[in-house]
Protein backbone atom coordinates (compact mmCIF):
# COMPACT_ATOMS: atom_id res chain seq x y z
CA UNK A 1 44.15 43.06 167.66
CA UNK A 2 46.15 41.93 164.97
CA UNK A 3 50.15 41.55 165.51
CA UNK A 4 52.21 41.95 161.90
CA UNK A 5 55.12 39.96 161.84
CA UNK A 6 57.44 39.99 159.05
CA UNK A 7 61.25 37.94 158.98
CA UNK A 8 63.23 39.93 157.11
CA UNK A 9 66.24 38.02 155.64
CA UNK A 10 68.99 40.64 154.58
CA UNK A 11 70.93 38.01 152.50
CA UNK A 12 68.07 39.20 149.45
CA UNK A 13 68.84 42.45 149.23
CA UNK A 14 71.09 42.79 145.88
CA UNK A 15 70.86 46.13 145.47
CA UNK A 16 69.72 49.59 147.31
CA UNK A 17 66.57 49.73 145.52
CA UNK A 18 65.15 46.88 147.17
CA UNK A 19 66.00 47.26 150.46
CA UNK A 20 64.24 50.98 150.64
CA UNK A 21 61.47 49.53 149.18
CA UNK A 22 61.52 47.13 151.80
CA UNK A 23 62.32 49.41 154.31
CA UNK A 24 59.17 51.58 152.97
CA UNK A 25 56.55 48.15 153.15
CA UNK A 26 57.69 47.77 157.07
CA UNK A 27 57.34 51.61 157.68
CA UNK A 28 53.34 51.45 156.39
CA UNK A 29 53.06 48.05 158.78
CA UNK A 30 54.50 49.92 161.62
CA UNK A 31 51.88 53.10 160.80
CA UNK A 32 48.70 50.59 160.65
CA UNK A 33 49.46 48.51 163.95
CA UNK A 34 50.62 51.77 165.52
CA UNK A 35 47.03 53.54 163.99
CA UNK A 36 45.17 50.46 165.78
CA UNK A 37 46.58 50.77 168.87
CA UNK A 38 45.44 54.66 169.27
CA UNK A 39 41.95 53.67 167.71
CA UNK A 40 41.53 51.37 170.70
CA UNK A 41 41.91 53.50 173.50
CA UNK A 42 39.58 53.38 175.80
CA UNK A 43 37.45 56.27 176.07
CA UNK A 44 36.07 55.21 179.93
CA UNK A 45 38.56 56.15 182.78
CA UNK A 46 37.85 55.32 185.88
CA UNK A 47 38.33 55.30 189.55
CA UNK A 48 36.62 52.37 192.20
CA UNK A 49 36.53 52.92 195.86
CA UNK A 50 35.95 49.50 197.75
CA UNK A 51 35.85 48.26 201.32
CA UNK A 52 37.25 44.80 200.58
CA UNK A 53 34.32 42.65 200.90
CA UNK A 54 33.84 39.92 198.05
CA UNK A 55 31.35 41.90 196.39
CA UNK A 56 33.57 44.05 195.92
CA UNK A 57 36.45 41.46 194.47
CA UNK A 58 33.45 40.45 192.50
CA UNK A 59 32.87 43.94 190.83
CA UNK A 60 36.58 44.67 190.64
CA UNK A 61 36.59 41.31 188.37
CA UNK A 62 34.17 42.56 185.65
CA UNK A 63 36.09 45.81 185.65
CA UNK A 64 39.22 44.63 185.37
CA UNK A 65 38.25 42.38 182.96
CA UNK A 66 36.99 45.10 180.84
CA UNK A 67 40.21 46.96 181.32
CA UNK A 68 42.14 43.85 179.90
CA UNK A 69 39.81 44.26 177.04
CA UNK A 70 40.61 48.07 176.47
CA UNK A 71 37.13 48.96 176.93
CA UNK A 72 37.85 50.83 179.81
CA UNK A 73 41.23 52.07 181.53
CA UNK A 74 41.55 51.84 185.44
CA UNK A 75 42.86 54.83 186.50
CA UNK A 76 43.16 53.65 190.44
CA UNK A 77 41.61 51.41 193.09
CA UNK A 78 41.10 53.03 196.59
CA UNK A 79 40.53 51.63 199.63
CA UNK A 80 38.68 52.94 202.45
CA UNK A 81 37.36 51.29 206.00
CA UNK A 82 33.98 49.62 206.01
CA UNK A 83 33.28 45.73 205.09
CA UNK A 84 36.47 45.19 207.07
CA UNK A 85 39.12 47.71 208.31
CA UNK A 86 41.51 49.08 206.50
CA UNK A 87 44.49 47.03 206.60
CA UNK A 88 42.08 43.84 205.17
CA UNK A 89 40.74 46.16 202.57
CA UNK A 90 44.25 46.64 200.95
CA UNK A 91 45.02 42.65 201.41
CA UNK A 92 41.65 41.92 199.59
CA UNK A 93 42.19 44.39 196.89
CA UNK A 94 46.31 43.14 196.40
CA UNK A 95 45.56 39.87 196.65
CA UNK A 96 42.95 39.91 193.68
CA UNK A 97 45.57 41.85 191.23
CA UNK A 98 48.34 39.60 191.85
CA UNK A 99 45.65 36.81 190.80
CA UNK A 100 44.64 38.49 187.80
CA UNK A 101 48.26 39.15 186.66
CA UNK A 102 47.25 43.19 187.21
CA UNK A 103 49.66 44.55 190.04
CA UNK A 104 50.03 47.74 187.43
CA UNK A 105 46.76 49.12 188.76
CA UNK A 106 47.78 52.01 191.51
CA UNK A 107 45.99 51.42 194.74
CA UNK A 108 45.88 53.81 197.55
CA UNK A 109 45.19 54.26 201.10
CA UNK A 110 42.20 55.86 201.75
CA UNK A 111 39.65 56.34 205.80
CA UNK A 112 40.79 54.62 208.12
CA UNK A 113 37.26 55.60 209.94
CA UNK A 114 33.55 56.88 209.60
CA UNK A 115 33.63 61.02 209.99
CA UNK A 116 31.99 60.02 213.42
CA UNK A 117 32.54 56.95 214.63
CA UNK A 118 30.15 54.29 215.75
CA UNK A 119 29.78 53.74 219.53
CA UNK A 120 28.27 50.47 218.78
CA UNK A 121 30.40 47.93 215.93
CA UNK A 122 28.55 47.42 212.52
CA UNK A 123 27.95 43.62 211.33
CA UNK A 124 30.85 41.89 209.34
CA UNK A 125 28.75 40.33 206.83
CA UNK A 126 31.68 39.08 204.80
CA UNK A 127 34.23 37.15 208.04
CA UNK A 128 36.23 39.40 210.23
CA UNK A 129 38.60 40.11 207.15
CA UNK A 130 35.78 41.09 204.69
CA UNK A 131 36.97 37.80 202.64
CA UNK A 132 35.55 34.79 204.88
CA UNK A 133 38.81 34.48 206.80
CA UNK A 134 39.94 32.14 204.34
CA UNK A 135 44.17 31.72 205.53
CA UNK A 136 46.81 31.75 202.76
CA UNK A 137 50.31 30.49 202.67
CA UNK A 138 51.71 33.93 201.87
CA UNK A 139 50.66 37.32 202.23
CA UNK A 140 49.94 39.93 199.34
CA UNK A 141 52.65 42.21 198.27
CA UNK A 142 52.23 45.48 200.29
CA UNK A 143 55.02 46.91 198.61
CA UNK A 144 52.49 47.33 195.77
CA UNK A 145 50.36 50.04 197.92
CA UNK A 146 51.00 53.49 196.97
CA UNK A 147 52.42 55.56 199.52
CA UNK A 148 50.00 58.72 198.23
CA UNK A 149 47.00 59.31 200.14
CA UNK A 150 43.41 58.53 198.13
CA UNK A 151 41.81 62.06 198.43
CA UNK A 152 45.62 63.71 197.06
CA UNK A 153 45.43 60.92 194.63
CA UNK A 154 41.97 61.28 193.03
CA UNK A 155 42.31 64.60 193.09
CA UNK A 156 45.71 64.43 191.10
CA UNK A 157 44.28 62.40 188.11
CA UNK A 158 40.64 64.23 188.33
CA UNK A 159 42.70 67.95 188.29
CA UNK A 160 44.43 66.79 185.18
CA UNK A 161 41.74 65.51 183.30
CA UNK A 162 38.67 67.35 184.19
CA UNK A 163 35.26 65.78 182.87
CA UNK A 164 36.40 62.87 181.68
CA UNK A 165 37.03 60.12 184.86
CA UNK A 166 34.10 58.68 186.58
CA UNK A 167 34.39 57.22 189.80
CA UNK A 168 32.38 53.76 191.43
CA UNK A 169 32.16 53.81 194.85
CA UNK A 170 31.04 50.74 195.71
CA UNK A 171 31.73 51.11 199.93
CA UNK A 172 30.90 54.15 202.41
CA UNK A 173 31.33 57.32 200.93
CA UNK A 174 34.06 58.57 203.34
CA UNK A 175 36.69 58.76 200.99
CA UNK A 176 34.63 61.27 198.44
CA UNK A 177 32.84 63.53 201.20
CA UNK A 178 36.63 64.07 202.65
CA UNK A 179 37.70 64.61 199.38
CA UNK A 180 35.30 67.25 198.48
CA UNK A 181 36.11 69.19 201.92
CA UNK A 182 39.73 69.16 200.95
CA UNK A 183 39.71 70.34 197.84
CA UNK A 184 37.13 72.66 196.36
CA UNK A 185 36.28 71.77 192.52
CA UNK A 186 36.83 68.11 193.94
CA UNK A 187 33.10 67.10 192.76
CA UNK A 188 33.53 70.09 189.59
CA UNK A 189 36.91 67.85 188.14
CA UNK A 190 34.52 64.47 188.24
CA UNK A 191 32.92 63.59 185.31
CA UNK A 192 30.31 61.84 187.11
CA UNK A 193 29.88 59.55 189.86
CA UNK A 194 27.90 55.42 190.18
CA UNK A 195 26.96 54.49 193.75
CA UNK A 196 26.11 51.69 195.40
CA UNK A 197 24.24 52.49 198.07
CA UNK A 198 21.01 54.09 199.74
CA UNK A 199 17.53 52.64 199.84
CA UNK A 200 15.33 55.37 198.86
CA UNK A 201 11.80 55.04 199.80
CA UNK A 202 11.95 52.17 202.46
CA UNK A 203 12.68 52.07 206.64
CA UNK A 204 15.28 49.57 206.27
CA UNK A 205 18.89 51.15 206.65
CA UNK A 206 21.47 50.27 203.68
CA UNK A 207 25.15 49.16 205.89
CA UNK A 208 27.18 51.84 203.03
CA UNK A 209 24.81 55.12 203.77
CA UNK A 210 24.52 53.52 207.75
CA UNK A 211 28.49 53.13 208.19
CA UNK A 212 28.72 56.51 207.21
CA UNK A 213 25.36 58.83 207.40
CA UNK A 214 27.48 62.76 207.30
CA UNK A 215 29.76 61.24 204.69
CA UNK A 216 26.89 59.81 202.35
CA UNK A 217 24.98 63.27 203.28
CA UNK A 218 27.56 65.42 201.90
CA UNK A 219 27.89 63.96 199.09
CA UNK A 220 24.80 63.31 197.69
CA UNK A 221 23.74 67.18 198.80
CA UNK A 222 27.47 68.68 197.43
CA UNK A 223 28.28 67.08 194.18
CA UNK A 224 28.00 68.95 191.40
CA UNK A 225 28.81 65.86 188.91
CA UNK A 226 26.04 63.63 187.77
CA UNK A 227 25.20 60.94 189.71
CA UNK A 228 23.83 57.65 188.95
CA UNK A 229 22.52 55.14 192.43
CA UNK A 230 22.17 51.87 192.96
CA UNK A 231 20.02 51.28 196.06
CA UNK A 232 19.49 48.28 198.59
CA UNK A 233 16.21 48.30 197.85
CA UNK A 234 16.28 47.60 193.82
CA UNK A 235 19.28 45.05 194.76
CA UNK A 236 17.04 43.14 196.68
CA UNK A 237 14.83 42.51 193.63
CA UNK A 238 16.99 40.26 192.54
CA UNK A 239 16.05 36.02 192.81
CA UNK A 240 19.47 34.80 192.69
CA UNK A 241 20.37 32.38 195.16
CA UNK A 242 23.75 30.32 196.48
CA UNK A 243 22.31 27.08 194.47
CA UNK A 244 22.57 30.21 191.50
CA UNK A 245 26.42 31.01 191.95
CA UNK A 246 27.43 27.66 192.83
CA UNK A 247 25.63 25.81 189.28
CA UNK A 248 28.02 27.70 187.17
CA UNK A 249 30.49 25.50 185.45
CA UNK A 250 33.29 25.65 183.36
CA UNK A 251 35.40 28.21 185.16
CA UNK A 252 38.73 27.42 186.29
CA UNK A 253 41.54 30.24 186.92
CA UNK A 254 43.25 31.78 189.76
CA UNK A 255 41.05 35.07 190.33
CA UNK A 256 37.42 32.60 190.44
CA UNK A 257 38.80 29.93 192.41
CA UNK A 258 39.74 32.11 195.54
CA UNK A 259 36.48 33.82 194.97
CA UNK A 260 33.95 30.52 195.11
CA UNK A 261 36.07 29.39 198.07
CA UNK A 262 35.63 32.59 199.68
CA UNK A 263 31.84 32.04 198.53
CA UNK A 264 31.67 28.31 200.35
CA UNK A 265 33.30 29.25 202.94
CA UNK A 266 31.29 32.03 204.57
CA UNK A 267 28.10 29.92 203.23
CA UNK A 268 29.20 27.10 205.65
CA UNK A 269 29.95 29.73 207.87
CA UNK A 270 26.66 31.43 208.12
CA UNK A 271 24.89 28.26 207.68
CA UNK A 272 22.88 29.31 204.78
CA UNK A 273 20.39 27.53 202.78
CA UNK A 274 21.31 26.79 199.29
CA UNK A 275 17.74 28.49 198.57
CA UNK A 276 19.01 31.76 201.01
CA UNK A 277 19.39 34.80 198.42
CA UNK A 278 22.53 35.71 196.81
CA UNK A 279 23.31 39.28 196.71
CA UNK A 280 25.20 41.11 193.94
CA UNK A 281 24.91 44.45 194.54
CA UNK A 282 28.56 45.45 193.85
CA UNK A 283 29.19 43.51 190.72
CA UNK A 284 25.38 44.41 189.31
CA UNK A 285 26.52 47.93 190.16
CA UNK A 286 30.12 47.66 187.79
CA UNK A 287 27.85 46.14 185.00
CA UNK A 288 25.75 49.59 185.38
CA UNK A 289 28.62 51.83 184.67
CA UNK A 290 29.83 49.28 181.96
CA UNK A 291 26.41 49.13 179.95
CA UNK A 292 23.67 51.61 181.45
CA UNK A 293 21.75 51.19 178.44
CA UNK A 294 21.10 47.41 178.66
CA UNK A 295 21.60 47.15 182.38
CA UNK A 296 19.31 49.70 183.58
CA UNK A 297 15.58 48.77 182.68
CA UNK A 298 14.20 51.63 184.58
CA UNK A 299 15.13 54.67 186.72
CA UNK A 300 13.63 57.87 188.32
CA UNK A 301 15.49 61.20 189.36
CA UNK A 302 14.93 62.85 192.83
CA UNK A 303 16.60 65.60 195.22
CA UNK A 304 18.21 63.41 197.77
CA UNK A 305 19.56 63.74 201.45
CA UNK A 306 20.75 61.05 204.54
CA UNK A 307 18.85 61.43 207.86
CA UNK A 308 21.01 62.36 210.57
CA UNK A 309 19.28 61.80 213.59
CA UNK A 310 17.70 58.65 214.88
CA UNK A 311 15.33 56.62 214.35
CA UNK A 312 16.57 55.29 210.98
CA UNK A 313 19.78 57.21 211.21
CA UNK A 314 21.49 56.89 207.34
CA UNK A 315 18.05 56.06 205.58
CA UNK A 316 18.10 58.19 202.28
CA UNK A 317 15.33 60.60 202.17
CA UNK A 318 13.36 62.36 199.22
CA UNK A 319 14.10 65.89 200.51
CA UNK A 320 15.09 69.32 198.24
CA UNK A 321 14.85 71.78 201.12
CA UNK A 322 19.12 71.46 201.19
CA UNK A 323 19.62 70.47 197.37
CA UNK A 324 18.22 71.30 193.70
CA UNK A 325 20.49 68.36 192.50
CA UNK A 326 18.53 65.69 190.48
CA UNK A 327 20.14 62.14 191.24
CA UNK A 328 19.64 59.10 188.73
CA UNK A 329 17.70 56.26 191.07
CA UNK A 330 18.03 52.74 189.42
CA UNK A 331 14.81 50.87 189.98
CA UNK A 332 14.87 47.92 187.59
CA UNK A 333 17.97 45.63 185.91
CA UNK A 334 18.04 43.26 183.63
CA UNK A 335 18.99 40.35 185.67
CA UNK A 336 19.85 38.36 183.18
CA UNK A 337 22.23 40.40 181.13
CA UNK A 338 23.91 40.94 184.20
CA UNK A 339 24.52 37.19 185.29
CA UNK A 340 25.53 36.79 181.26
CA UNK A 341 28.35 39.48 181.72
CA UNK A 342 29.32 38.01 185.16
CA UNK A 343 29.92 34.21 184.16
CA UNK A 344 32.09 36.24 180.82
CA UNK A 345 34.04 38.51 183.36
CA UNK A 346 35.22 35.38 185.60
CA UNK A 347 35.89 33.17 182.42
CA UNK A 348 37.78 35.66 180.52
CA UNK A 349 39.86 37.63 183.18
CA UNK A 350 42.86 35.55 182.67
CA UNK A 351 43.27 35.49 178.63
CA UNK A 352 46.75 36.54 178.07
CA UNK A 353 47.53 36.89 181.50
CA UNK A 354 49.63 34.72 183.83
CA UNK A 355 47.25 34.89 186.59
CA UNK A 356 48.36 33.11 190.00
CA UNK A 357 46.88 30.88 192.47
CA UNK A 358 46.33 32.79 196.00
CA UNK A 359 47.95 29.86 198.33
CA UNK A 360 44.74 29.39 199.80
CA UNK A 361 45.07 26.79 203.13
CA UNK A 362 41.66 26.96 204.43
């Protein structure tokens, strides 16, 4: 976007003619860069649940990034319990937007806890903290957290602009299936929703839909929006691997940094072979709801539900007997466009910004 810049020396001005004609050649300026600026709203609002984990920081990056770049506007970030608890979530989440120079984006408190707890504790698959316990010299600005609760806040912006914010969730779906037993037209005021989660057709449990089975169950059989899911299952299909992420060059800024050492860190940690696979789910998911046309190579639509009882408690089942509701499964992405808009989201977040190092120790 263009800035026009004109010095205007009032020592030239002999007479009252010129300086309204003047005055009239700054006025059309001002109209044009004005007339830009509305042309280049975004026309995407959105709102991204997370549970902190670096998959999610990854995803939030590409976002964000396309925020900074007016293709989208962030409406709010909300946190809920599920990589990590709660309290990590909100660190993870702060700690990213004071790197990326972005502390404007609202971010709210959201479950604390499943709708029915787990006797047994799920896996930590990203450290203790969701972030591969790195330890900082400071702590992130809590200050920043609004004090509004996540359902009262979604349902705020949603209320006021019916049909036209979408809304990522890329953790459990506690936050939503609470939201839409609060309030009524909660799913009605959505214009649609993009889910990572599920794995439709398969035994194996995904953690999101596992974490929270009567959650992920309510929503998928209640919405009324459309939705659009990303599933274990088609993540899986991917043949990235740790040697993948940690060949790319020529990145160097605040927001990247913390996120390879994160990266290392829990790679050491886990012991993993640079050959192990590299997941992306999250991030893969953000590109979907950025560019559905070139992400998505193929997709089916099917009635969906969660099983409730065991065995395979949370698997996501192709069932109508509770729902008519047709749900957008993503089979197939392009891999590669993905990994292209990843590498751009990392080297780009910090144009124009005065992004700022994390104070990572260890």
């Amino acid at each position: 976007m263009e800035t026009v810049k004109r010095k205007v020396d009032f020592g030239v001005f002999s007479n009252t003619t010129k300086m309204l004609k003047t005055l009239c050649f700054l006025a059309v300026i001002l109209h044009v860069t004005t007339s830009r600026l509305i042309f280049t709203k975004p026309d995407k609002r959105v709102i991204i649940d997370v549970d902190g984990g670096i998959d999610d920081y990854q995803a939030l990056t590409i976002l964000i990034n396309a925020d900074n770049q007016l293709m989208i506007k962030i409406e709010a970030i909300i946190c809920t319990d599920g990589n990590t608890e709660l309290k990590n979530v909100e660190n993870n989440v702060l700690r990213l937007l004071q790197a990326a120079d972005r502390t404007d984006i609202p971010v709210y408190s959201g479950s604390y806890e499943q709708i029915l707890p787990h006797k047994e504790e799920m896996p930590k698959w990203y450290g203790e903290d969701g972030f591969a316990d790195l330890k900082y010299k400071r702590e992130p600005n809590r200050y920043l957290l609004k004090k509004e609760l996540a359902q009262v806040a979604v349902y705020n912006i949603i209320s006021r602009n019916p049909g036209k914010v979408s809304l990522i969730v890329l953790g459990p779906q506690t936050n939503s299936a609470l939201g839409f037993r609060i309030y009524q037209k909660y799913g009605e005021y959505l214009k649609d929703m993009h889910i990572m989660g599920g794995n439709f057709g398969e035994d194996e449990v995904e953690f999101n839909f596992l974490f929270d089975p009567e959650a992920a169950d309510i929503v998928l059989t209640t919405t009324k929006c459309p939705i659009t899911m990303f599933t274990w299952q088609a993540c899986a299909k991917a043949n990235f691997t740790f040697g993948t992420l940690f060949n790319i060059t020529g990145i160097s800024n605040p927001v990247w940094n913390l996120m390879e050492k994160a990266e290392r860190k829990l790679f050491k940690d886990n012991k993993e072979s640079i050959d192990s696979q590299w997941f992306a789910c999250d991030p893969v998911t953000a590109a979907v709801y950025l560019y559905p046309e070139e992400t998505i190579l193929s997709s089916s639509q099917h009635s969906l539900q969660v099983k409730l009882s065991e065995p395979n408690r949370g698997l996501t089942v192709d069932d109508d007997s509770r729902t008519e509701k047709q749900i957008k499964v993503i089979e197939k992405v392009d891999w590669k466009f993905f990994m292209t808009g990843f590498i751009e989201s990392f080297k780009k977040i910090c144009t124009n910004r005065i992004c700022v190092d994390q104070g990572v120790i260890s």
